[in-house]
N, C-alpha and C. Protein backbone atom coordinates (compact mmCIF):
# COMPACT_ATOMS: atom_id res chain seq x y z
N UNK A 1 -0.67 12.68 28.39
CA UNK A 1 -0.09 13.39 27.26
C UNK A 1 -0.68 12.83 25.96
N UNK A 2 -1.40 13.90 25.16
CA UNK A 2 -1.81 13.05 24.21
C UNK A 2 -0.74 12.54 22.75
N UNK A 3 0.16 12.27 23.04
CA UNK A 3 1.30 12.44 21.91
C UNK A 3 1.61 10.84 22.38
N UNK A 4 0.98 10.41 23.09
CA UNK A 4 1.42 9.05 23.65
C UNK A 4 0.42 7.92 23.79
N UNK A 5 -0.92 9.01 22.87
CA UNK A 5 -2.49 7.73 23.18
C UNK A 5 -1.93 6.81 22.07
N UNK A 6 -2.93 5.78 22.26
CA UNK A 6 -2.31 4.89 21.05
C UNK A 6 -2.80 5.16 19.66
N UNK A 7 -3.72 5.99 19.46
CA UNK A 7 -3.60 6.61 18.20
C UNK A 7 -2.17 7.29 17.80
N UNK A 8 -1.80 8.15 18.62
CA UNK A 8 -0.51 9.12 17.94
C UNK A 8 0.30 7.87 17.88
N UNK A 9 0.85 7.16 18.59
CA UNK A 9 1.57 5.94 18.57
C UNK A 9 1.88 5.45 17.24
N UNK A 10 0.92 4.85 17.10
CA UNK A 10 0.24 3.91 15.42
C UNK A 10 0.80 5.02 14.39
N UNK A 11 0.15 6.42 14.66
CA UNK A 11 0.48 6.85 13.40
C UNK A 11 1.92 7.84 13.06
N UNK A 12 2.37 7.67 14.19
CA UNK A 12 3.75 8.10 14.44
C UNK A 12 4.85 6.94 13.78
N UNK A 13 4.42 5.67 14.49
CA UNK A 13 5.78 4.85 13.92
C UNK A 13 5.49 4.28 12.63
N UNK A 14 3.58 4.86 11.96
CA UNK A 14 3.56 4.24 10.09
C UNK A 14 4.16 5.39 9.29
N UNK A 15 4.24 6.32 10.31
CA UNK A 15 4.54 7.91 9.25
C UNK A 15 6.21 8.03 9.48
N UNK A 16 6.67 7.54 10.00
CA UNK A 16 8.16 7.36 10.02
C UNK A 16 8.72 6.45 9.24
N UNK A 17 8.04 4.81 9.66
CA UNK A 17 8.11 3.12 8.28
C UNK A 17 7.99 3.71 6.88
N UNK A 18 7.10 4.85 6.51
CA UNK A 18 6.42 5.46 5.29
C UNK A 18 7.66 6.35 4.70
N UNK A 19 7.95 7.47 5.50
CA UNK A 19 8.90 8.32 5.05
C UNK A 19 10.08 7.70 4.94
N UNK A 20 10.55 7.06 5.99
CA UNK A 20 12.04 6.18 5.25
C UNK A 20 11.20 5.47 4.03
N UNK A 21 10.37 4.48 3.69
CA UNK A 21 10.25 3.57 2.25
C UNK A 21 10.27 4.37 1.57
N UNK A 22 9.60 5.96 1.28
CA UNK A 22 9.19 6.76 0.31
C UNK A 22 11.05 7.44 -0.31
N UNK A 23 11.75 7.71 1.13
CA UNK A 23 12.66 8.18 0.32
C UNK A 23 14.09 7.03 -0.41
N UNK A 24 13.94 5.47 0.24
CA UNK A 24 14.21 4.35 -0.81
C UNK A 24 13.36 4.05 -2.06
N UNK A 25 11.97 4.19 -2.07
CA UNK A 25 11.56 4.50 -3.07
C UNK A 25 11.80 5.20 -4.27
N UNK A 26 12.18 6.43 -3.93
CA UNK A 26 12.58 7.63 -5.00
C UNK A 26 13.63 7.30 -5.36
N UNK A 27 14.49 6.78 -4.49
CA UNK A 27 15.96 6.10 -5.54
C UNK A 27 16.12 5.15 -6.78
N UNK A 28 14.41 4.52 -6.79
CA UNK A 28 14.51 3.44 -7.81
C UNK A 28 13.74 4.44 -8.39
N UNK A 29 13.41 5.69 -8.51
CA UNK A 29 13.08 6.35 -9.86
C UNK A 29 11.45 6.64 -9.50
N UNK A 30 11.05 6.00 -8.42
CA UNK A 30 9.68 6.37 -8.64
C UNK A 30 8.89 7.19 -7.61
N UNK A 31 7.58 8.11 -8.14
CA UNK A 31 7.47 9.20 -6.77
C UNK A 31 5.94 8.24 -5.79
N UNK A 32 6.06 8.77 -5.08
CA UNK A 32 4.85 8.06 -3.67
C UNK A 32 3.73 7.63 -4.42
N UNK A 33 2.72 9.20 -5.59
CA UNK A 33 1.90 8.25 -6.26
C UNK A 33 2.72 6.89 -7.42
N UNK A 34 3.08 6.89 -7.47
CA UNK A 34 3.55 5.95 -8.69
C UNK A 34 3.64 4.74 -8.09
N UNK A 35 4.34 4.48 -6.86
CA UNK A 35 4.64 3.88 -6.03
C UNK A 35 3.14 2.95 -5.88
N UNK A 36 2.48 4.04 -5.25
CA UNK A 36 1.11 2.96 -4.68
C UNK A 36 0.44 2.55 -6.11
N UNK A 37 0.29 3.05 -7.00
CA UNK A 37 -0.07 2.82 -7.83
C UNK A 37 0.27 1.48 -8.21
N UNK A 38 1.43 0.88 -8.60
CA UNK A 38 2.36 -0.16 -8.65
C UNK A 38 1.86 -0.95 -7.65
N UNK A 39 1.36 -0.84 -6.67
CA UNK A 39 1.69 -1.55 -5.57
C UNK A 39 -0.11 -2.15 -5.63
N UNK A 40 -0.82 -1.41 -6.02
CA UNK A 40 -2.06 -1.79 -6.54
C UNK A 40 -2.33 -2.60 -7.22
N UNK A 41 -1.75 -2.86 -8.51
CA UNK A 41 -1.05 -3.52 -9.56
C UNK A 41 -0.49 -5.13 -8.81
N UNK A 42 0.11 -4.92 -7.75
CA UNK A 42 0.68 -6.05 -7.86
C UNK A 42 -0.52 -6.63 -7.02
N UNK A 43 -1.07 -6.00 -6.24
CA UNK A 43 -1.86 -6.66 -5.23
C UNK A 43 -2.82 -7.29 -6.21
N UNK A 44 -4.18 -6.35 -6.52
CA UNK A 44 -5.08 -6.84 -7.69
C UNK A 44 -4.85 -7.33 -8.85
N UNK A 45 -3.49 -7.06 -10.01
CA UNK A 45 -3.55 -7.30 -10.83
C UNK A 45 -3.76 -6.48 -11.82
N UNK A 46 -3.84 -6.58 -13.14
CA UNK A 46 -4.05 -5.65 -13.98
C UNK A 46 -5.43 -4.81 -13.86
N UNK A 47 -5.82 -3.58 -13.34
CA UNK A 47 -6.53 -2.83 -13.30
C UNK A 47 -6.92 -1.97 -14.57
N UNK A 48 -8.00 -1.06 -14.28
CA UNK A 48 -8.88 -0.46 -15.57
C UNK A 48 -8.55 0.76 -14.96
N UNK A 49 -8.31 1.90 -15.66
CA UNK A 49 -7.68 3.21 -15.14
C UNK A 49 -8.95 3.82 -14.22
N UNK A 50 -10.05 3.67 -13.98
CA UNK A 50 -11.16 4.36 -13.39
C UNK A 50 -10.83 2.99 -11.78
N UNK A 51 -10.49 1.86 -12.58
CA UNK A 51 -10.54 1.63 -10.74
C UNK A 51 -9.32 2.08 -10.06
N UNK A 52 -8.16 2.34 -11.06
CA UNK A 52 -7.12 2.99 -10.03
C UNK A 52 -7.64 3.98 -9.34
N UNK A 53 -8.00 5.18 -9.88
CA UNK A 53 -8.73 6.09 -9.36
C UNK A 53 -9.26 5.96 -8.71
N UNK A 54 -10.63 5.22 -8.40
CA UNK A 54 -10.96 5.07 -6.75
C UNK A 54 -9.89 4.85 -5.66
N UNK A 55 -9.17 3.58 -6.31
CA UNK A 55 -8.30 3.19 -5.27
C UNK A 55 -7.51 3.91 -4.74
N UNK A 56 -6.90 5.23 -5.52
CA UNK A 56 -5.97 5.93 -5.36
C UNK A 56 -6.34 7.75 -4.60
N UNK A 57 -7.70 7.08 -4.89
CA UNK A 57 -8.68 7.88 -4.40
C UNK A 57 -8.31 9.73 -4.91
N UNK A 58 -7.93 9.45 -6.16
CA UNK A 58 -7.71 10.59 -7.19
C UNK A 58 -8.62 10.89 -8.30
N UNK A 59 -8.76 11.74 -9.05
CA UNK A 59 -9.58 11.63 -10.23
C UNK A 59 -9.26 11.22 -11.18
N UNK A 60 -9.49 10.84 -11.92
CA UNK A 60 -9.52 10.05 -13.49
C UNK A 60 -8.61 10.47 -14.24
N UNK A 61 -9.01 11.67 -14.53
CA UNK A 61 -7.81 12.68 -15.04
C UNK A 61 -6.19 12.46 -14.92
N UNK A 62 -6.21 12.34 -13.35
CA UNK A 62 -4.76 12.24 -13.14
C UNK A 62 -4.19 11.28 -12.89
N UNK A 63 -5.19 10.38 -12.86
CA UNK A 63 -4.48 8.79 -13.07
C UNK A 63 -4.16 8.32 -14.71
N UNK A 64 -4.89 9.27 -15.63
CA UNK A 64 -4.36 9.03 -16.60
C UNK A 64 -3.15 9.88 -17.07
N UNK A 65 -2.89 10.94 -16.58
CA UNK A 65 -1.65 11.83 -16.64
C UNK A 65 -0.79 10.88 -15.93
N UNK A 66 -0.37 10.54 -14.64
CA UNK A 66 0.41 9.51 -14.26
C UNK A 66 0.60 7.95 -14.74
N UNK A 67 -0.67 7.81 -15.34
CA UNK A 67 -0.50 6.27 -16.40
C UNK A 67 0.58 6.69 -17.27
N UNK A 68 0.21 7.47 -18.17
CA UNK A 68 0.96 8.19 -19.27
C UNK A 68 2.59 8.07 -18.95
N UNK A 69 2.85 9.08 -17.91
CA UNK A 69 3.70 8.77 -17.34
C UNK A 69 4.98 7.75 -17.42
N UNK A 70 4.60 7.39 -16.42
CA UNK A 70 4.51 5.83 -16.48
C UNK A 70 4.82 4.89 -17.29
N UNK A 71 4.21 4.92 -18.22
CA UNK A 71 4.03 3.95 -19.49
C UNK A 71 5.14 4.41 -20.39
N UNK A 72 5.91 6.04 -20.23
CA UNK A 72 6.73 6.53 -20.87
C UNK A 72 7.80 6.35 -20.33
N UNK A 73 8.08 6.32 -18.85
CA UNK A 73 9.30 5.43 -18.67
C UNK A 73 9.35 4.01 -18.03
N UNK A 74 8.51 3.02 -18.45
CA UNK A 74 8.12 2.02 -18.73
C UNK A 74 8.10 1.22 -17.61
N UNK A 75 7.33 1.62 -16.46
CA UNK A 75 7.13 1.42 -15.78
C UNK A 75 5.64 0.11 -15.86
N UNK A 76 4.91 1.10 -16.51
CA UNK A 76 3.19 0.03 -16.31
C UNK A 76 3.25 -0.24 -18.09
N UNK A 77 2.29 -1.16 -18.61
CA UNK A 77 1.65 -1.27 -19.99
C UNK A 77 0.31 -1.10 -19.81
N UNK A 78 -0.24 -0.49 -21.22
CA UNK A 78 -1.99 -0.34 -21.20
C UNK A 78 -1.67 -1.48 -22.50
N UNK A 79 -2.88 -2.08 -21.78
CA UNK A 79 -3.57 -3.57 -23.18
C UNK A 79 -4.93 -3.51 -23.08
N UNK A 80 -5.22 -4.20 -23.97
CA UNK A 80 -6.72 -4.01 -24.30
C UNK A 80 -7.62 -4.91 -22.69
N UNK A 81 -8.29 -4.65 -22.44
CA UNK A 81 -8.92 -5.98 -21.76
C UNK A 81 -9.86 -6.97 -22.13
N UNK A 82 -9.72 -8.43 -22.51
CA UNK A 82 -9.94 -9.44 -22.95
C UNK A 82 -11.42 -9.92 -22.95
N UNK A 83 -11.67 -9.00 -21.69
CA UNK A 83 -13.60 -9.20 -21.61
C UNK A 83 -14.06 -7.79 -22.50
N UNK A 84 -13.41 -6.63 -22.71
CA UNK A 84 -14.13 -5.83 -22.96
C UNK A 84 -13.14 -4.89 -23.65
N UNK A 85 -12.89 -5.14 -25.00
CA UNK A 85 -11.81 -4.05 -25.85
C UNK A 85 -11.99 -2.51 -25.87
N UNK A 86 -12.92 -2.10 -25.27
CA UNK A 86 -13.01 -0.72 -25.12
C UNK A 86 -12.08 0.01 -23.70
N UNK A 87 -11.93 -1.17 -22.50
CA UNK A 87 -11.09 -0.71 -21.53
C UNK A 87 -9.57 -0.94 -21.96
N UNK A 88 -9.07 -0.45 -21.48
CA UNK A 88 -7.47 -0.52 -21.31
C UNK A 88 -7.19 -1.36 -19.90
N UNK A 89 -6.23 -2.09 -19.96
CA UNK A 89 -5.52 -2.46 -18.32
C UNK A 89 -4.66 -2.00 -18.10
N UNK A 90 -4.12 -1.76 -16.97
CA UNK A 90 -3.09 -1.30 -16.72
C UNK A 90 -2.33 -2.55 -15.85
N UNK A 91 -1.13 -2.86 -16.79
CA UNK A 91 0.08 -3.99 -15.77
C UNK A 91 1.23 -3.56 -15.64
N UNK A 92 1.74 -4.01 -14.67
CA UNK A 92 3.16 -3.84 -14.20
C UNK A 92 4.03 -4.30 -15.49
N UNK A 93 5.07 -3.36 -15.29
CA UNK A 93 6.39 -4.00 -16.85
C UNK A 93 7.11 -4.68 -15.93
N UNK A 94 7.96 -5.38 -16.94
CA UNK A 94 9.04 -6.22 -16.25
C UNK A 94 9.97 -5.09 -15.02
N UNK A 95 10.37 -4.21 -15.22
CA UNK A 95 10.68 -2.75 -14.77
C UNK A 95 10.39 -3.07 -13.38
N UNK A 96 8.81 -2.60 -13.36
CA UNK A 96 8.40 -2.12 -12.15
C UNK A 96 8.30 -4.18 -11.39
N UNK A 97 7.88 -5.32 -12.08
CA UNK A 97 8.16 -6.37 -11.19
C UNK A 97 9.70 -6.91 -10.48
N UNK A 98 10.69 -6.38 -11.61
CA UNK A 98 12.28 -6.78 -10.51
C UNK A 98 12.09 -5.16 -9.68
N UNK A 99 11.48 -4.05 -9.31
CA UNK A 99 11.45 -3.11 -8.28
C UNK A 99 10.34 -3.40 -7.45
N UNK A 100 9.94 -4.69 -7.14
CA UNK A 100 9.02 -5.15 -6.44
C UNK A 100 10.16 -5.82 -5.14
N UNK A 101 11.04 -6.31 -5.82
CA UNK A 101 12.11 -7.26 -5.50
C UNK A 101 12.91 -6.34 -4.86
N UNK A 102 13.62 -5.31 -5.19
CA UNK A 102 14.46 -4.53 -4.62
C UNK A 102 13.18 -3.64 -3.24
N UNK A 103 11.95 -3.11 -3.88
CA UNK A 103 11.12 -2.92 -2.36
C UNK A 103 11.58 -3.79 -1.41
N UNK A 104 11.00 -5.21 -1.56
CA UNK A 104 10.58 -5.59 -0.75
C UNK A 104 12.22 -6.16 0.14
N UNK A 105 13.13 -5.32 -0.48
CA UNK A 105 14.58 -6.09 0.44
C UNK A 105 14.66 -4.67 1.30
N UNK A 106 13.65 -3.45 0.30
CA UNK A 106 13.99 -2.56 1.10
C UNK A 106 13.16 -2.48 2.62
N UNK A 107 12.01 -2.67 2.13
CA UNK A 107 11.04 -2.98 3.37
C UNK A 107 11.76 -3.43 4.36
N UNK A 108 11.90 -4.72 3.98
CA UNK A 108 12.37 -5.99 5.38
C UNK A 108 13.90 -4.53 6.20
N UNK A 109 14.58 -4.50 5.39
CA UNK A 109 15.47 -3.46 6.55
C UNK A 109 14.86 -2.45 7.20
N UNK A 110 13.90 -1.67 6.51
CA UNK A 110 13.21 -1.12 7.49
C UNK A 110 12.65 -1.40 8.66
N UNK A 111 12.13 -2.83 8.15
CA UNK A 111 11.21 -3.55 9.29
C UNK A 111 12.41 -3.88 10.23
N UNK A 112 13.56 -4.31 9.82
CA UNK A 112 14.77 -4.71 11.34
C UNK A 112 14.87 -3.71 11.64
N UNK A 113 14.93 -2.53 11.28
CA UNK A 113 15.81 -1.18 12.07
C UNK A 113 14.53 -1.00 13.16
N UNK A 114 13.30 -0.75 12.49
CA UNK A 114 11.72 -0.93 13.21
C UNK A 114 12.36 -1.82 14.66
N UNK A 115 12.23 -2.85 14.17
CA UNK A 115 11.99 -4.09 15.59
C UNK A 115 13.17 -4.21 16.36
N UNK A 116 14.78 -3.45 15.96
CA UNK A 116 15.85 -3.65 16.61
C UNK A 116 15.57 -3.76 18.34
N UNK A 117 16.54 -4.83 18.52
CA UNK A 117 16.05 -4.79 20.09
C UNK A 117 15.16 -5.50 20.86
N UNK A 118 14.20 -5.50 19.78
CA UNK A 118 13.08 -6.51 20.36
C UNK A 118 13.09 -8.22 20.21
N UNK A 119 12.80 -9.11 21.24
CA UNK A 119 12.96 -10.34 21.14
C UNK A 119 11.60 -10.92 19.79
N UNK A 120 12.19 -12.01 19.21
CA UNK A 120 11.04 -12.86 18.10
C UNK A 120 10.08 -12.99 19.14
N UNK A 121 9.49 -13.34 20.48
CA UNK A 121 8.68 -13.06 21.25
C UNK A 121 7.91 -11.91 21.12
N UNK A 122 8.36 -10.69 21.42
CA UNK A 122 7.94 -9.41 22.12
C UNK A 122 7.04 -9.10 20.11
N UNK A 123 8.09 -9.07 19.06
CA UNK A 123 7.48 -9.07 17.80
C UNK A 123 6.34 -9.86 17.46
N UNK A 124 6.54 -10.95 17.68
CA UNK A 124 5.12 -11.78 17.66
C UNK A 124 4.03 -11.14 18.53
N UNK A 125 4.15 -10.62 19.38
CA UNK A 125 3.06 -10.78 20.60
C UNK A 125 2.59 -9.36 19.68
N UNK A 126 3.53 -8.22 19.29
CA UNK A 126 3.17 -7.09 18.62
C UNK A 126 2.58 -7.74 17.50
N UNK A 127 2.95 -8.01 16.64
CA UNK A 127 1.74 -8.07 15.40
C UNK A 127 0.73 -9.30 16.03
N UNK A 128 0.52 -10.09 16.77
CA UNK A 128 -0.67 -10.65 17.29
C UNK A 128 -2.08 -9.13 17.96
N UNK A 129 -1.35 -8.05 18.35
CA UNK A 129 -1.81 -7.22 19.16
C UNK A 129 -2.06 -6.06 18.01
N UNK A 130 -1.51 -5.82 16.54
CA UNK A 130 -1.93 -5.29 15.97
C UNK A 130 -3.16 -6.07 14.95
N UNK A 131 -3.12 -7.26 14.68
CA UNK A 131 -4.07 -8.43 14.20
C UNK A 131 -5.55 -7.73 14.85
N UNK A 132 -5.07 -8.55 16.18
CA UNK A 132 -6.55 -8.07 17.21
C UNK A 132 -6.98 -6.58 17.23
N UNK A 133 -6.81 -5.64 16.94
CA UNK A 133 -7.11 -4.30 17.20
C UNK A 133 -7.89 -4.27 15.58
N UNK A 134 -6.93 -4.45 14.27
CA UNK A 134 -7.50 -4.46 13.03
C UNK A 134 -9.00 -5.42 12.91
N UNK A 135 -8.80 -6.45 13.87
CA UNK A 135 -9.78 -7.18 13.46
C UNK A 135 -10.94 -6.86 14.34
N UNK A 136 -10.84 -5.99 15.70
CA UNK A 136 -11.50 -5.42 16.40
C UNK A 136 -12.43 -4.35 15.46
N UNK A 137 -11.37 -3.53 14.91
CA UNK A 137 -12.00 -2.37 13.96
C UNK A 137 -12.88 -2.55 12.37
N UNK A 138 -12.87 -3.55 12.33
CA UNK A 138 -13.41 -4.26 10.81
C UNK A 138 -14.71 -4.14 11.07
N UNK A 139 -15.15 -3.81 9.74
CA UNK A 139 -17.11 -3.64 10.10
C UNK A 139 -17.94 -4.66 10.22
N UNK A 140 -16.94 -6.15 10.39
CA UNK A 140 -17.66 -7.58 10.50
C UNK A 140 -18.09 -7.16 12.47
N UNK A 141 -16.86 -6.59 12.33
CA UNK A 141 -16.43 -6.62 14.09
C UNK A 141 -17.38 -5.31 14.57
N UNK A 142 -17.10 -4.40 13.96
CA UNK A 142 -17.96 -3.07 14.31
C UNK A 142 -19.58 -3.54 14.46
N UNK A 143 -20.20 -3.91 13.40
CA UNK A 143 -21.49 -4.62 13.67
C UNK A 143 -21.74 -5.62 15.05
N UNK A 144 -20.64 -6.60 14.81
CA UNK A 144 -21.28 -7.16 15.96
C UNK A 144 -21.44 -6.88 17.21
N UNK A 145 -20.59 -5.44 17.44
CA UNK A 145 -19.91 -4.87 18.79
C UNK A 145 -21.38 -3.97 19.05
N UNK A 146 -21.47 -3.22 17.83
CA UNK A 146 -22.93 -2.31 18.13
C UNK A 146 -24.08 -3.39 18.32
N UNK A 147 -24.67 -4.35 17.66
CA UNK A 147 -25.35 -5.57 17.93
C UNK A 147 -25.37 -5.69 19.58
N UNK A 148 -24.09 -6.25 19.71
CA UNK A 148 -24.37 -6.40 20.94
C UNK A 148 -24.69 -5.25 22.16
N UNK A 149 -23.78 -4.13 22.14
CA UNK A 149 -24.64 -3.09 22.46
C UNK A 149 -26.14 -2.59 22.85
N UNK A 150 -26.68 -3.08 21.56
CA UNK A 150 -28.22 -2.63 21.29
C UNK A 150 -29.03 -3.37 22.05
N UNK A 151 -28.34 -4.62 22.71
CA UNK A 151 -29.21 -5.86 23.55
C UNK A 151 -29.25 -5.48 24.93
């Protein structure tokens, strides 16, 4: 049955983890793009509106319509950037860092309702088994797999 390869699997139980965070998300005010956006932010740091855009893998345009946004219910700040006054950065406001805090309490319940049932064993051995598959699929790993192949 293909509803049971381990592709549908994977993307069955991230598209379920996703849709519950997205609709705790929207309760603190913010929509899915805004969300990752933020979440970009916290990972990298203050960004330049053209690299959100790649990252967000949107156009320019509308990362600056959603900066805007944003910045109007005070979510992100634009500042100059310190190497180069012609860019803007984009940082998280105090706002969006205590809704980092409320995510991430929201996450973790997701993640118990996720793992209910399962022993700290059986969870470990799962993210050891999702580790190995990611690190299987990485193009350090992809290279060496075709490499060896080619011999």
């Amino acid at each position: 049955m293909p509803h049971q390869s381990l592709g549908f699997l994977m993307h069955d139980a991230t598209r379920l983890i996703r849709r519950r965070f997205e609709a705790k998300a929207n309760e603190l005010g913010l929509t899915t793009a805004q969300w990752r956006l933020l979440v970009y932010l916290k990972r990298e740091g203050p960004l330049p509106q053209a690299r959100l855009a790649e990252l967000l893998e949107i156009e320019p345009i509308s990362v600056s319509r959603l900066v805007d946004r944003m910045e109007e219910a005070d979510w992100v700040l634009r500042q100059p950037d310190p190497k180069d006054r012609r860019v803007k950065l984009i940082h998280p406001s105090a706002k969006a860092r205590n809704a980092f805090e409320e995510a991430r309490e929201i996450a973790d319940e997701i993640y118990e309702k996720a793992l209910a049932g399962l022993t700290d064993e059986t969870v470990e051995q799962v993210m050891a088994t999702l580790r190995h598959i990611i690190n299987n699929l990485s193009e350090e790993s992809s290279s060496s797999v075709s490499e060896a192949q080619d011999e």
